[in-house]
C-alpha atoms as a PDB file:
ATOM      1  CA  UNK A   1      18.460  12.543  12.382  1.00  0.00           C
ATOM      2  CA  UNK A   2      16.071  10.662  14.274  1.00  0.00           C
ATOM      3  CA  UNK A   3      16.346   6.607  14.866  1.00  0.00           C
ATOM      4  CA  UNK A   4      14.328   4.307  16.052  1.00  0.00           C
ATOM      5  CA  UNK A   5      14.693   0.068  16.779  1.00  0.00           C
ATOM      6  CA  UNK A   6      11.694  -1.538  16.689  1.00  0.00           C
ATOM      7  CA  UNK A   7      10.958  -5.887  17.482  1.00  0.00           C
ATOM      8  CA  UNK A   8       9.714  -8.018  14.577  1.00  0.00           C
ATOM      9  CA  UNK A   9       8.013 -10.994  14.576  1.00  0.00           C
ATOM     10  CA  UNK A  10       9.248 -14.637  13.876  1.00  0.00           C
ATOM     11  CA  UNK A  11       7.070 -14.459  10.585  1.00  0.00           C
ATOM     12  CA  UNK A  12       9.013 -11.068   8.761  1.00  0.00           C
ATOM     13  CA  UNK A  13      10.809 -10.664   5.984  1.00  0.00           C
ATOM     14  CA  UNK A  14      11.925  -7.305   4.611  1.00  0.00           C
ATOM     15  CA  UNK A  15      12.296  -7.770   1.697  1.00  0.00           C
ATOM     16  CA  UNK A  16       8.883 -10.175   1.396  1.00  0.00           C
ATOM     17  CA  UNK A  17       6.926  -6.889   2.772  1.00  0.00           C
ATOM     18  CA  UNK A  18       8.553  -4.476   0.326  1.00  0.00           C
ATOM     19  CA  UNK A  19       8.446  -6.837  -2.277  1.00  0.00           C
ATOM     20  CA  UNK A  20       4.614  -7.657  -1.784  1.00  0.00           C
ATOM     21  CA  UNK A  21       2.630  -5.667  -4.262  1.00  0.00           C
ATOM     22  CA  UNK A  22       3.895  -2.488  -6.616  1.00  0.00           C
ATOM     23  CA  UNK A  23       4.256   0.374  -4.197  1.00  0.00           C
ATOM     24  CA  UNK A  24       7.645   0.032  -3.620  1.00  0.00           C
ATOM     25  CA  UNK A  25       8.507   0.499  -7.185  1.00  0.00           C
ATOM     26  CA  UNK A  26       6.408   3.854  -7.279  1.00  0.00           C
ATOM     27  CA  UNK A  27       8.125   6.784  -6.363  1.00  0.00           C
ATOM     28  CA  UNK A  28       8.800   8.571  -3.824  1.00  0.00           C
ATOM     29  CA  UNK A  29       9.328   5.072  -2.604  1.00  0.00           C
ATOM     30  CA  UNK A  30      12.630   3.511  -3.503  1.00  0.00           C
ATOM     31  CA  UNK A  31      14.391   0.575  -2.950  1.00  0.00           C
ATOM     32  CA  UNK A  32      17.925  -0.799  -3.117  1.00  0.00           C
ATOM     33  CA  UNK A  33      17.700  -4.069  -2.458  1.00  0.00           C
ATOM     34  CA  UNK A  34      21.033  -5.409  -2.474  1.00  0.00           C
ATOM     35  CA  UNK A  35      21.624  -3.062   0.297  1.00  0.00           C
ATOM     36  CA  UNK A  36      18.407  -3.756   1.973  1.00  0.00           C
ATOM     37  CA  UNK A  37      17.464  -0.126   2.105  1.00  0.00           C
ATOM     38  CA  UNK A  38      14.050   1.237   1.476  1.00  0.00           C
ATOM     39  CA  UNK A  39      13.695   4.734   1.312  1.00  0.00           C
ATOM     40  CA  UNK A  40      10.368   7.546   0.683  1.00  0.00           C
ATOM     41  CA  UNK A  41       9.852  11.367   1.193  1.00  0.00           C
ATOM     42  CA  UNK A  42       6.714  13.123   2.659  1.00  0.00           C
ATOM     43  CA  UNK A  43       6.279  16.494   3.487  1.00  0.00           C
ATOM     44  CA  UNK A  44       7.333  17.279   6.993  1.00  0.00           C
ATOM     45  CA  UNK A  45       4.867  18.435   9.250  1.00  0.00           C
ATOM     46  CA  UNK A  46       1.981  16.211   7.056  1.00  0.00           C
ATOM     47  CA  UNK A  47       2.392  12.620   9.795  1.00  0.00           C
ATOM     48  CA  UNK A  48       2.957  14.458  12.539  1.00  0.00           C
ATOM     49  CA  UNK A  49      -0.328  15.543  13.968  1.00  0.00           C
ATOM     50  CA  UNK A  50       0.844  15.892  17.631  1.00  0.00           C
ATOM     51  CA  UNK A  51       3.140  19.427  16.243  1.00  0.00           C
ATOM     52  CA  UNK A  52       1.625  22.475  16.507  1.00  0.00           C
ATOM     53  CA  UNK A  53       1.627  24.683  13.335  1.00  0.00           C
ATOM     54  CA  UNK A  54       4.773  26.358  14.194  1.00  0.00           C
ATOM     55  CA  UNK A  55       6.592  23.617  14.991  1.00  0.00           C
ATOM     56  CA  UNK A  56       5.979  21.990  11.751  1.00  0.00           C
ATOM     57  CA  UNK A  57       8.691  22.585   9.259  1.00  0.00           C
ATOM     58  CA  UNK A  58       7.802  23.130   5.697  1.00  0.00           C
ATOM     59  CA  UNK A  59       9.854  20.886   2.576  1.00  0.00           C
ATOM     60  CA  UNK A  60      10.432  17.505   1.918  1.00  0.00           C
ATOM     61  CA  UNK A  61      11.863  15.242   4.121  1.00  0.00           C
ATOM     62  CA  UNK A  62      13.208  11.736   4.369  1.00  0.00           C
ATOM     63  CA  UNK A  63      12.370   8.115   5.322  1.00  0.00           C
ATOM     64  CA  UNK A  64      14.847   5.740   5.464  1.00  0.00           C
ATOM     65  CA  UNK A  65      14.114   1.700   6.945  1.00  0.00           C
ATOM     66  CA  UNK A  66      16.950  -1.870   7.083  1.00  0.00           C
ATOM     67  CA  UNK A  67      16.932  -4.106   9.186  1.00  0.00           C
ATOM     68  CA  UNK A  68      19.844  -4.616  11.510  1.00  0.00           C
ATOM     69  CA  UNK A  69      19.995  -7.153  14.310  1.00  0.00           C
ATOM     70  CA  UNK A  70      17.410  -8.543  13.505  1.00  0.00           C
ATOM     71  CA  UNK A  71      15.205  -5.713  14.859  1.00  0.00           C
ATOM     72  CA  UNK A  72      13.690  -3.092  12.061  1.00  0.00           C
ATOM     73  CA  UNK A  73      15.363   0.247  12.459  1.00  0.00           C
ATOM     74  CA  UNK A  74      13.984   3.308  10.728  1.00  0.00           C
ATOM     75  CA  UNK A  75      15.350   6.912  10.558  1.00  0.00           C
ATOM     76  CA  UNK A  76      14.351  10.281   9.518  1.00  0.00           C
ATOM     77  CA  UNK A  77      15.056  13.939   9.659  1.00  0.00           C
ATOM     78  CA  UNK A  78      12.099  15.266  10.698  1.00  0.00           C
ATOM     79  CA  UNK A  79       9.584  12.927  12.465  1.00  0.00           C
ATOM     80  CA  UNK A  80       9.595  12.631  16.308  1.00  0.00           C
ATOM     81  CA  UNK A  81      10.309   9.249  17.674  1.00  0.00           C
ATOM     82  CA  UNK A  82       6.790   8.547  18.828  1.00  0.00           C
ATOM     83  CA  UNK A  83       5.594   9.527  14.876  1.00  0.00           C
ATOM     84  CA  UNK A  84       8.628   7.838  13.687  1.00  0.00           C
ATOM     85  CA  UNK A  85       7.895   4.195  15.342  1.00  0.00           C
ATOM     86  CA  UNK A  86       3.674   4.686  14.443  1.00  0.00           C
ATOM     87  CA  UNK A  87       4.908   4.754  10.763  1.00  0.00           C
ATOM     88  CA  UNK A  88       7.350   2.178  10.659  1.00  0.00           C
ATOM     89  CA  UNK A  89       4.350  -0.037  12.282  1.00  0.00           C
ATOM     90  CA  UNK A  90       2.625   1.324   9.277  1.00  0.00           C
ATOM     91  CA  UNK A  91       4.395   0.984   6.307  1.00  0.00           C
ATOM     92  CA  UNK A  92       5.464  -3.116   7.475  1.00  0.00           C
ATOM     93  CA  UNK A  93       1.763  -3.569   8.775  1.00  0.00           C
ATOM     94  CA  UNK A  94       3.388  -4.934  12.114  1.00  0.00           C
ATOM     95  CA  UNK A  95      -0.140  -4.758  13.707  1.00  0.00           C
ATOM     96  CA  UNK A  96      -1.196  -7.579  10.949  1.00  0.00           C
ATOM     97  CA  UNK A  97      -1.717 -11.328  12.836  1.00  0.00           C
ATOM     98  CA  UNK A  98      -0.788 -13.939  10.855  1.00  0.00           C
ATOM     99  CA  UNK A  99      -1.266 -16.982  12.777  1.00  0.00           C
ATOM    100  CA  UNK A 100      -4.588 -17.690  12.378  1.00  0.00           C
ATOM    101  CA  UNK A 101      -4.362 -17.606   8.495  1.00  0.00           C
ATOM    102  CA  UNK A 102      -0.921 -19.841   9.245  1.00  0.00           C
ATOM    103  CA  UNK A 103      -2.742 -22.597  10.849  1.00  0.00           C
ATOM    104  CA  UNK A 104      -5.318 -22.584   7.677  1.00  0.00           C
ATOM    105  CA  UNK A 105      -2.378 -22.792   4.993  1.00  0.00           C
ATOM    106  CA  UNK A 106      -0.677 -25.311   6.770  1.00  0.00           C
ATOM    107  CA  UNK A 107      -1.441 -28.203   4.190  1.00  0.00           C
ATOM    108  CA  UNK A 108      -0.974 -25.868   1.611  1.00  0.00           C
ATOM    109  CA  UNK A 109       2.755 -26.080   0.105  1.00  0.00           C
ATOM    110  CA  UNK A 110       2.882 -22.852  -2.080  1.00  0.00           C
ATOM    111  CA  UNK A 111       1.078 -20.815   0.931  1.00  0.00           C
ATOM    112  CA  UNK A 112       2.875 -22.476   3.977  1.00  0.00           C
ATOM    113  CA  UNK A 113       6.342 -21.769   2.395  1.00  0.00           C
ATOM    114  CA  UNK A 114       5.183 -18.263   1.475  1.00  0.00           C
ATOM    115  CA  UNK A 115       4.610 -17.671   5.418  1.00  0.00           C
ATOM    116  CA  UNK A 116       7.783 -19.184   6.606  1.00  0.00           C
ATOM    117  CA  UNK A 117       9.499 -17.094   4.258  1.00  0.00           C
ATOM    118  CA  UNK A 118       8.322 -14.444   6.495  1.00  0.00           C
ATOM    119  CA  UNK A 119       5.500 -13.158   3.681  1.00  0.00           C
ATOM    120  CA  UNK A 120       2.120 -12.227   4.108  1.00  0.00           C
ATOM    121  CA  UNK A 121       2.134  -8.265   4.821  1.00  0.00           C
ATOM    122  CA  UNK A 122       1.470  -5.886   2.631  1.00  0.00           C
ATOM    123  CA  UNK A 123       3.606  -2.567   2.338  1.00  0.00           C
ATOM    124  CA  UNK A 124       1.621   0.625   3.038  1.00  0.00           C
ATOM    125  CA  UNK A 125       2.555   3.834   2.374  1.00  0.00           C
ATOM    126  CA  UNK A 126       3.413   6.214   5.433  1.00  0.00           C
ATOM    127  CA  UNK A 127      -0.341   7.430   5.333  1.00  0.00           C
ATOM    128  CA  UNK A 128      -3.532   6.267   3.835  1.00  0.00           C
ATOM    129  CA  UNK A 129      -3.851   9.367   1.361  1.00  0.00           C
ATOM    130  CA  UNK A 130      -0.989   8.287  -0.484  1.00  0.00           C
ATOM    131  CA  UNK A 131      -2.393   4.242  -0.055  1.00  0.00           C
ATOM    132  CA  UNK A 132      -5.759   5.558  -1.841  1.00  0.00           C
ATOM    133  CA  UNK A 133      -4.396   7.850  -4.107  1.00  0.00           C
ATOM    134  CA  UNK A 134      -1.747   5.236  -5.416  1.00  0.00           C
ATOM    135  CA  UNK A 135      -5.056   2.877  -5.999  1.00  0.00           C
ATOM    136  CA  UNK A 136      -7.073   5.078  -7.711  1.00  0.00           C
ATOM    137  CA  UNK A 137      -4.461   5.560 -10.260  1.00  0.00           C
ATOM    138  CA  UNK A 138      -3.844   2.160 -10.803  1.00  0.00           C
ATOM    139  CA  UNK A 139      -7.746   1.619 -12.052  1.00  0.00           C
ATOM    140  CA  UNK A 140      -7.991   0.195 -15.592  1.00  0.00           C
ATOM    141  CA  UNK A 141      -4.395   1.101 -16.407  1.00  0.00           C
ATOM    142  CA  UNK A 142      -0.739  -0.469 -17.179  1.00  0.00           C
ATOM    143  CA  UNK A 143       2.123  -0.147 -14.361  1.00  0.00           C
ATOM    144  CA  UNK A 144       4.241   2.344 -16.609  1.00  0.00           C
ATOM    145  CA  UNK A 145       0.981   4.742 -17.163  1.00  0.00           C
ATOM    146  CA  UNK A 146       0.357   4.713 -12.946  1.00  0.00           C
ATOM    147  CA  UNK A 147       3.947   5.387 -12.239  1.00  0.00           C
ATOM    148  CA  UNK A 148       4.293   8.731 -14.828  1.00  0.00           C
ATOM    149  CA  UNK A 149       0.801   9.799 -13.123  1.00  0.00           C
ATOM    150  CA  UNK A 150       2.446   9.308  -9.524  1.00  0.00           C
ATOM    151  CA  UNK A 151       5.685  11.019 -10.554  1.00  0.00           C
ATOM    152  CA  UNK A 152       4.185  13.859 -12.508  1.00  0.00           C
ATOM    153  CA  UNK A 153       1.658  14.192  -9.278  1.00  0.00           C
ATOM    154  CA  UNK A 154       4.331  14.635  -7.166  1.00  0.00           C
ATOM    155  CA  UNK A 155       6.808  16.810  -9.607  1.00  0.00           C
ATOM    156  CA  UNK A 156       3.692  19.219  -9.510  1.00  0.00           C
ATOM    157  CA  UNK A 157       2.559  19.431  -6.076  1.00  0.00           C
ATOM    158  CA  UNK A 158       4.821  17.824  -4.121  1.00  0.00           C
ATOM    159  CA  UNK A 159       7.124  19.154  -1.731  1.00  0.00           C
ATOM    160  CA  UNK A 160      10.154  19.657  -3.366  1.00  0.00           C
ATOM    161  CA  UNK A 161       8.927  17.977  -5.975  1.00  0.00           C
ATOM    162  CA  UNK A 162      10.122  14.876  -4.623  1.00  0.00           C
ATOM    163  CA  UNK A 163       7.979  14.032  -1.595  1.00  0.00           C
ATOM    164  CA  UNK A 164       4.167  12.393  -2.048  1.00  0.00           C
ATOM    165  CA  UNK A 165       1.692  15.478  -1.902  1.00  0.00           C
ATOM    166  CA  UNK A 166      -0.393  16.726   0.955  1.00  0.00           C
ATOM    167  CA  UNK A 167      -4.481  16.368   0.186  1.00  0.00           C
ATOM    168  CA  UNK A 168      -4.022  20.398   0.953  1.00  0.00           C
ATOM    169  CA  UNK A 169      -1.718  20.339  -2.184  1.00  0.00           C
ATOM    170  CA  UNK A 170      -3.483  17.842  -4.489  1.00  0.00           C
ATOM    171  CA  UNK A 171      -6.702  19.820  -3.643  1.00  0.00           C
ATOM    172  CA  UNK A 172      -5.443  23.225  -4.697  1.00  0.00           C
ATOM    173  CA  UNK A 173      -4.508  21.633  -8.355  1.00  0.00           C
ATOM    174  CA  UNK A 174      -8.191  21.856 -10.836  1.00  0.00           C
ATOM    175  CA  UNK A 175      -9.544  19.352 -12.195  1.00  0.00           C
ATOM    176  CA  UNK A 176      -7.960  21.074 -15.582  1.00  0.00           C
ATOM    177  CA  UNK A 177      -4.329  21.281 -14.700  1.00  0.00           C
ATOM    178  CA  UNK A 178      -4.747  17.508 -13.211  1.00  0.00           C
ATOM    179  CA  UNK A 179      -5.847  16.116 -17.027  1.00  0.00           C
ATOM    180  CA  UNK A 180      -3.155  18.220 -18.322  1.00  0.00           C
ATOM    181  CA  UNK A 181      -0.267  18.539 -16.091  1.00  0.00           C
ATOM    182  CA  UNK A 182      -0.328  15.037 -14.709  1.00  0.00           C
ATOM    183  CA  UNK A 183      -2.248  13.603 -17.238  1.00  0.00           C
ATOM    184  CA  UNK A 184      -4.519  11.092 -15.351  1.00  0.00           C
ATOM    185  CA  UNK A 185      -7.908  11.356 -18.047  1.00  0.00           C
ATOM    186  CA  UNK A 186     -11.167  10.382 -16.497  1.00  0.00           C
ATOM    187  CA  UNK A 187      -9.696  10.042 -13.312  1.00  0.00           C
ATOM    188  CA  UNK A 188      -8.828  14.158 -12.508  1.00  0.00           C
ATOM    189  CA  UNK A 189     -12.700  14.438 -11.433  1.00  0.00           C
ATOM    190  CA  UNK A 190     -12.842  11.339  -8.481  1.00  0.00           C
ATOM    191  CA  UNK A 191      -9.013  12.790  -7.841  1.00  0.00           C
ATOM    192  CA  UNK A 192     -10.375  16.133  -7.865  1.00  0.00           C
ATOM    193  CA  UNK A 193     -13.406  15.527  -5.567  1.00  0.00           C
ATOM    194  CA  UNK A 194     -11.372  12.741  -2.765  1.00  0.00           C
ATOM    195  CA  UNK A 195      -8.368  15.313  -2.123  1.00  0.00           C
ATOM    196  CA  UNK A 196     -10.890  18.236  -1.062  1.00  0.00           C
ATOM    197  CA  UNK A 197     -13.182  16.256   0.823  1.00  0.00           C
ATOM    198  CA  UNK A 198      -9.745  15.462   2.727  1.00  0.00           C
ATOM    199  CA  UNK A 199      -8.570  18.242   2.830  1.00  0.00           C
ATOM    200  CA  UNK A 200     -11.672  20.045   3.941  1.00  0.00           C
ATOM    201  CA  UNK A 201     -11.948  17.530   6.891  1.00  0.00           C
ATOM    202  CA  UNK A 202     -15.204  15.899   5.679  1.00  0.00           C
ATOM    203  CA  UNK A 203     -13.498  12.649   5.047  1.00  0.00           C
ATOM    204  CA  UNK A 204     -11.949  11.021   8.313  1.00  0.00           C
ATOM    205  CA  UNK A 205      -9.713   8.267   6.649  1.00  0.00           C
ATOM    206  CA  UNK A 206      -8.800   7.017   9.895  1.00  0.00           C
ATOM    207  CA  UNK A 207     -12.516   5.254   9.343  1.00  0.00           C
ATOM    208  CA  UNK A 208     -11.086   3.137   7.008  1.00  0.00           C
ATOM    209  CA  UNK A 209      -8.993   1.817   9.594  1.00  0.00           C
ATOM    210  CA  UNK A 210     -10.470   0.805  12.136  1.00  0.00           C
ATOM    211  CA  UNK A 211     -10.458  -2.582  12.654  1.00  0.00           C
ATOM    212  CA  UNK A 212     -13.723  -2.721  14.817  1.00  0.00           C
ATOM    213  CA  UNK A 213     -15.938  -2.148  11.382  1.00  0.00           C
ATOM    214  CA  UNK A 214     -16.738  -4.928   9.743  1.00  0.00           C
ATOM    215  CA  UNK A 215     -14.629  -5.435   5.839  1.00  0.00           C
ATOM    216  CA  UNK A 216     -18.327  -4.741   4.160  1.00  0.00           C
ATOM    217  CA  UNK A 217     -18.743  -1.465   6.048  1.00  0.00           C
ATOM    218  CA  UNK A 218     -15.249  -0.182   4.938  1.00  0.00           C
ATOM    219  CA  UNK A 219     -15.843  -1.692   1.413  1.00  0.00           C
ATOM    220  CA  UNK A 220     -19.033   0.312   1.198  1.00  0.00           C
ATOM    221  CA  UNK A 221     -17.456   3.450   2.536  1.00  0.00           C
ATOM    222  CA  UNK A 222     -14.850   3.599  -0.042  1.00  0.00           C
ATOM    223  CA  UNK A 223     -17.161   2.595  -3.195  1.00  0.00           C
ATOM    224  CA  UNK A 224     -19.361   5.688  -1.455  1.00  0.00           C
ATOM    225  CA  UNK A 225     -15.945   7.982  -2.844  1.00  0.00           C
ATOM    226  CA  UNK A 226     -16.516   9.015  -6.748  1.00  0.00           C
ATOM    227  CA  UNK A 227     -14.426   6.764  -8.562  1.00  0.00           C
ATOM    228  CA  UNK A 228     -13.217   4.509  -6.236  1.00  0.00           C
ATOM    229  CA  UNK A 229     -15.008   0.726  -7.932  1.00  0.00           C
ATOM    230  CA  UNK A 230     -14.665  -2.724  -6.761  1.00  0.00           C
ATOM    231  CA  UNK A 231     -11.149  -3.256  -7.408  1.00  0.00           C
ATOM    232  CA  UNK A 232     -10.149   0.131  -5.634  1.00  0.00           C
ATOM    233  CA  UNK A 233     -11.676  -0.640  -2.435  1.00  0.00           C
ATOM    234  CA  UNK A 234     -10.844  -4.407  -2.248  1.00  0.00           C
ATOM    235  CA  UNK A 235      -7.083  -3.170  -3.116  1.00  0.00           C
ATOM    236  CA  UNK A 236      -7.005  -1.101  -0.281  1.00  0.00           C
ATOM    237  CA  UNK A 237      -8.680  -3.245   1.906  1.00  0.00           C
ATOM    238  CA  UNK A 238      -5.800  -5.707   1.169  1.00  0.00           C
ATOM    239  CA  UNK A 239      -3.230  -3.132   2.038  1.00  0.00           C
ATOM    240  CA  UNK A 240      -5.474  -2.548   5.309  1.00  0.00           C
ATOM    241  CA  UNK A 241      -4.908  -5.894   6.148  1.00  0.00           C
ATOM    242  CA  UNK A 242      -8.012  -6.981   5.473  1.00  0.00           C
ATOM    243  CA  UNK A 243      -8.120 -10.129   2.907  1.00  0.00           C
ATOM    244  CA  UNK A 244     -11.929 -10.673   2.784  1.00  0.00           C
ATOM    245  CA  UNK A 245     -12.275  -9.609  -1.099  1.00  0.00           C
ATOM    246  CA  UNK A 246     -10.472 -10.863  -3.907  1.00  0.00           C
ATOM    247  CA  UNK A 247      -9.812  -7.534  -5.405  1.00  0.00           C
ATOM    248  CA  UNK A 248      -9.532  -9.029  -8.944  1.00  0.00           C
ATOM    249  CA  UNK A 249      -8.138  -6.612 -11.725  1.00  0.00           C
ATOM    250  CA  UNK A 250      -7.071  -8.255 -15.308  1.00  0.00           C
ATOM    251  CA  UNK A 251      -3.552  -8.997 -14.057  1.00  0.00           C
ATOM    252  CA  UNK A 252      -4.894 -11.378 -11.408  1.00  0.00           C
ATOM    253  CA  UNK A 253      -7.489 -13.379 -13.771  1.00  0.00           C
ATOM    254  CA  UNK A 254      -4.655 -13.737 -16.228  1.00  0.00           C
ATOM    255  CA  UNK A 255      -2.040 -14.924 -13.783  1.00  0.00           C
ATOM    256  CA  UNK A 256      -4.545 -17.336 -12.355  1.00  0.00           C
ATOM    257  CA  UNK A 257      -5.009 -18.919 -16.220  1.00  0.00           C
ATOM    258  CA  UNK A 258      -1.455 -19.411 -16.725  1.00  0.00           C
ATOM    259  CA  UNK A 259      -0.911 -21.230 -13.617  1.00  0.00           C
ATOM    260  CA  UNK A 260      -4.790 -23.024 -13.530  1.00  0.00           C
ATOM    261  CA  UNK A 261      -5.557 -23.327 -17.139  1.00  0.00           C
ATOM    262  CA  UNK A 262      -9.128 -23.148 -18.264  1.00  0.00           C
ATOM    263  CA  UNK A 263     -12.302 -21.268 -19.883  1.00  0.00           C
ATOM    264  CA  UNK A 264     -12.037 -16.999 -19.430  1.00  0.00           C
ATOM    265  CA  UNK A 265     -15.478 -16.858 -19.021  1.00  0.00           C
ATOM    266  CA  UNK A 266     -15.242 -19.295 -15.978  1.00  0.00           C
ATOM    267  CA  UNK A 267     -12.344 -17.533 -14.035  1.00  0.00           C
ATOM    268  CA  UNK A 268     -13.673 -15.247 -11.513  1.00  0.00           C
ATOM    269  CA  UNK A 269     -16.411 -18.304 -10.139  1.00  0.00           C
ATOM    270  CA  UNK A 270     -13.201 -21.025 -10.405  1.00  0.00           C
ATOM    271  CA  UNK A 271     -10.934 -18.213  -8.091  1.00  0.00           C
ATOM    272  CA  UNK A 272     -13.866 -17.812  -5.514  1.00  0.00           C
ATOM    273  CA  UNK A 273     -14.461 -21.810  -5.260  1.00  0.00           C
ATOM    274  CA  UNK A 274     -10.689 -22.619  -5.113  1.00  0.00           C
ATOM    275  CA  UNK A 275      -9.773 -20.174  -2.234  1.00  0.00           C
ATOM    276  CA  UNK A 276     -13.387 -20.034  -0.390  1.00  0.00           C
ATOM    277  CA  UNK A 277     -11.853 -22.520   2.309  1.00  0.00           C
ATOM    278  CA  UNK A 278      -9.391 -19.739   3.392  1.00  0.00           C
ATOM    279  CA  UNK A 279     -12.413 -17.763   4.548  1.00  0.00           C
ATOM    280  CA  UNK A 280     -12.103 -14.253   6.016  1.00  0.00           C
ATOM    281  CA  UNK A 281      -8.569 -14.346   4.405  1.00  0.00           C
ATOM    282  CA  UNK A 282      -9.303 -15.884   1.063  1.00  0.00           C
ATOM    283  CA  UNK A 283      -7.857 -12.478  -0.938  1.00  0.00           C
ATOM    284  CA  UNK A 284      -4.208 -13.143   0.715  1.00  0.00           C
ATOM    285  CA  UNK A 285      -4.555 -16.404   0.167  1.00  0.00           C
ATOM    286  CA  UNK A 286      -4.944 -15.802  -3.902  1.00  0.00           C
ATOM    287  CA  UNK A 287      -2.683 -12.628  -3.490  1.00  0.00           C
ATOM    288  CA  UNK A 288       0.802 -14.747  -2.333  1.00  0.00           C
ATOM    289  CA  UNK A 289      -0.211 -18.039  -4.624  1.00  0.00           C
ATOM    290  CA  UNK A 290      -0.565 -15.878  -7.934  1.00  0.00           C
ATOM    291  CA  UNK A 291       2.829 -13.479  -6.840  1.00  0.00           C
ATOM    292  CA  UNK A 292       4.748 -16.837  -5.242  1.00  0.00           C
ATOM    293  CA  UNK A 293       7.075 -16.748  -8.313  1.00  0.00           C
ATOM    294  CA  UNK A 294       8.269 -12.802  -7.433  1.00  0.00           C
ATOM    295  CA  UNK A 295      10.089 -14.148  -3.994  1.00  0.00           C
ATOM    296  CA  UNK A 296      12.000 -17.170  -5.909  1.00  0.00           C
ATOM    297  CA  UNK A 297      15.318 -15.203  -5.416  1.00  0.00           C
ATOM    298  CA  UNK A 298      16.544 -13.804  -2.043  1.00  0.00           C
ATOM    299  CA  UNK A 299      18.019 -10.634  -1.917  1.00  0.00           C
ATOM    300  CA  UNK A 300      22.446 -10.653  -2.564  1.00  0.00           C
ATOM    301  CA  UNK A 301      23.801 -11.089   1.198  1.00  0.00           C
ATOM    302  CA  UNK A 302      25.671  -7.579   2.367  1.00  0.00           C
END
């Protein structure tokens, strides 16, 4: 088993990052919170680049992150420790700055609190395939239909049926077997069609993170993939780190109408004029005020 210890910043919380959107409650993720123990599977060999073939070991293997003396300390069977400490920077978005966005919050209540509370990353999967994938099935959907497509995609091509598929392995499965065996609909096709251009090396995701392209040059790249819309690329872009876009879905507009009351029709201009004045991160600014009410209770003390 491999270990690494890694610094954190004044503004971290575990639990906050884990807790900050869905992902951690879609599998292979999972999380045990009273223990403070958040755990995923991948297929060993798939994050680390630097292995030759031979070296790379075939299965599922094991991810395993806490936080112990006050320093984040993640472990895993398979990855070396250079892979190991580039995916634990990752999956906590440790290269996200917050203090700029701090100082703009600071007369806000709801949003200053948020960031003391050590909030304001946004959990990532251990690569952006899974990140992308994960979005794309979340498109005009409930929660409990995206998690049986996730855990039917990775019962069928996963490694051991329990770690999150290669693009290799999501690009051998037809368009065919993916309405039928995992039983994603209309989405099979842009599946389909994003896992071979992967695979087949004529989409570089690491374009999609660099930070020295502006958020509408990524934005456009992504809406260029079939099937990826609005809400798909704003999504990611929020898991990226970049809070530019409001990446509004149905959940968000509804949420904002419970807590600021007024006409349907109006909702989508009234959330662009109330959080305009948080600029280049006016999407994390609506993202923490509308899920504020998920961090209410802290995690049971070990």
């Amino acid at each position: 088993m491999i270990r690494v210890r890694l610094s954190l910043p004044s503004d971290f919380s575990f639990d906050g990052v884990v807790r900050s959107h869905g992902w951690y409650d879609l599998p292979p993720f999972s999380y045990q919170r009273e223990e403070g123990v958040l755990r995923t599977s991948f297929e060993c060999g798939s994050l680390t680049p630097s292995l030759s073939r031979k070296e790379r070991k075939k299965g599922a293997a094991s991810l395993a992150f806490r936080v112990g003396g006050g320093r984040l300390e993640a472990e895993s069977n398979c990855l070396d420790k250079v892979s190991l400490l580039s995916i634990a920077r990752r999956v906590f978005a440790l290269d996200v700055d917050l203090d700029r966005f701090a100082r703009s919050v600071a007369g806000d209540p709801v949003l200053a609190r948020a960031l003391a509370s050590g909030r304001g990353r946004i959990l990532r999967a251990p690569s952006l395939f899974e990140d992308a994938v994960k979005m794309l099935l979340t498109t005009n959907c409930s929660w409990a239909a995206t998690k049986g497509m996730v855990a039917r995609l990775i019962a069928e091509a996963g490694a051991g049926g329990r770690a999150f598929p290669t693009p290799e392995a999501v690009a051998a499965l037809s368009v065919s077997k993916l309405k039928t065996k995992i039983r994603c609909g209309y989405r099979a096709e842009s599946l389909a069609r994003f896992a071979r251009r992967v695979a087949r090396g004529k989409l570089d995701l690491s374009a999609w993170e660099r930070t020295d392209a502006s958020a509408n040059e990524t934005r456009a790249a992504i809406l260029a993939e079939h099937g990826f819309g609005p809400y798909a690329a704003e999504g990611l872009l929020r898991i990226l780190g970049r809070h530019e876009y409001l990446a509004l879905d149905s959940w968000v507009r509804q949420e904002y109408r419970r807590r600021y009351p007024g006409s349907r029709r109006t909702t989508d201009r009234a959330i662009a004029r109330r959080y305009a004045r948080y600029g280049v991160h006016r999407g994390l600014a609506l993202w923490l005020d509308m899920t504020s009410h998920w961090h209410e209770t802290e995690p049971a003390k070990r």
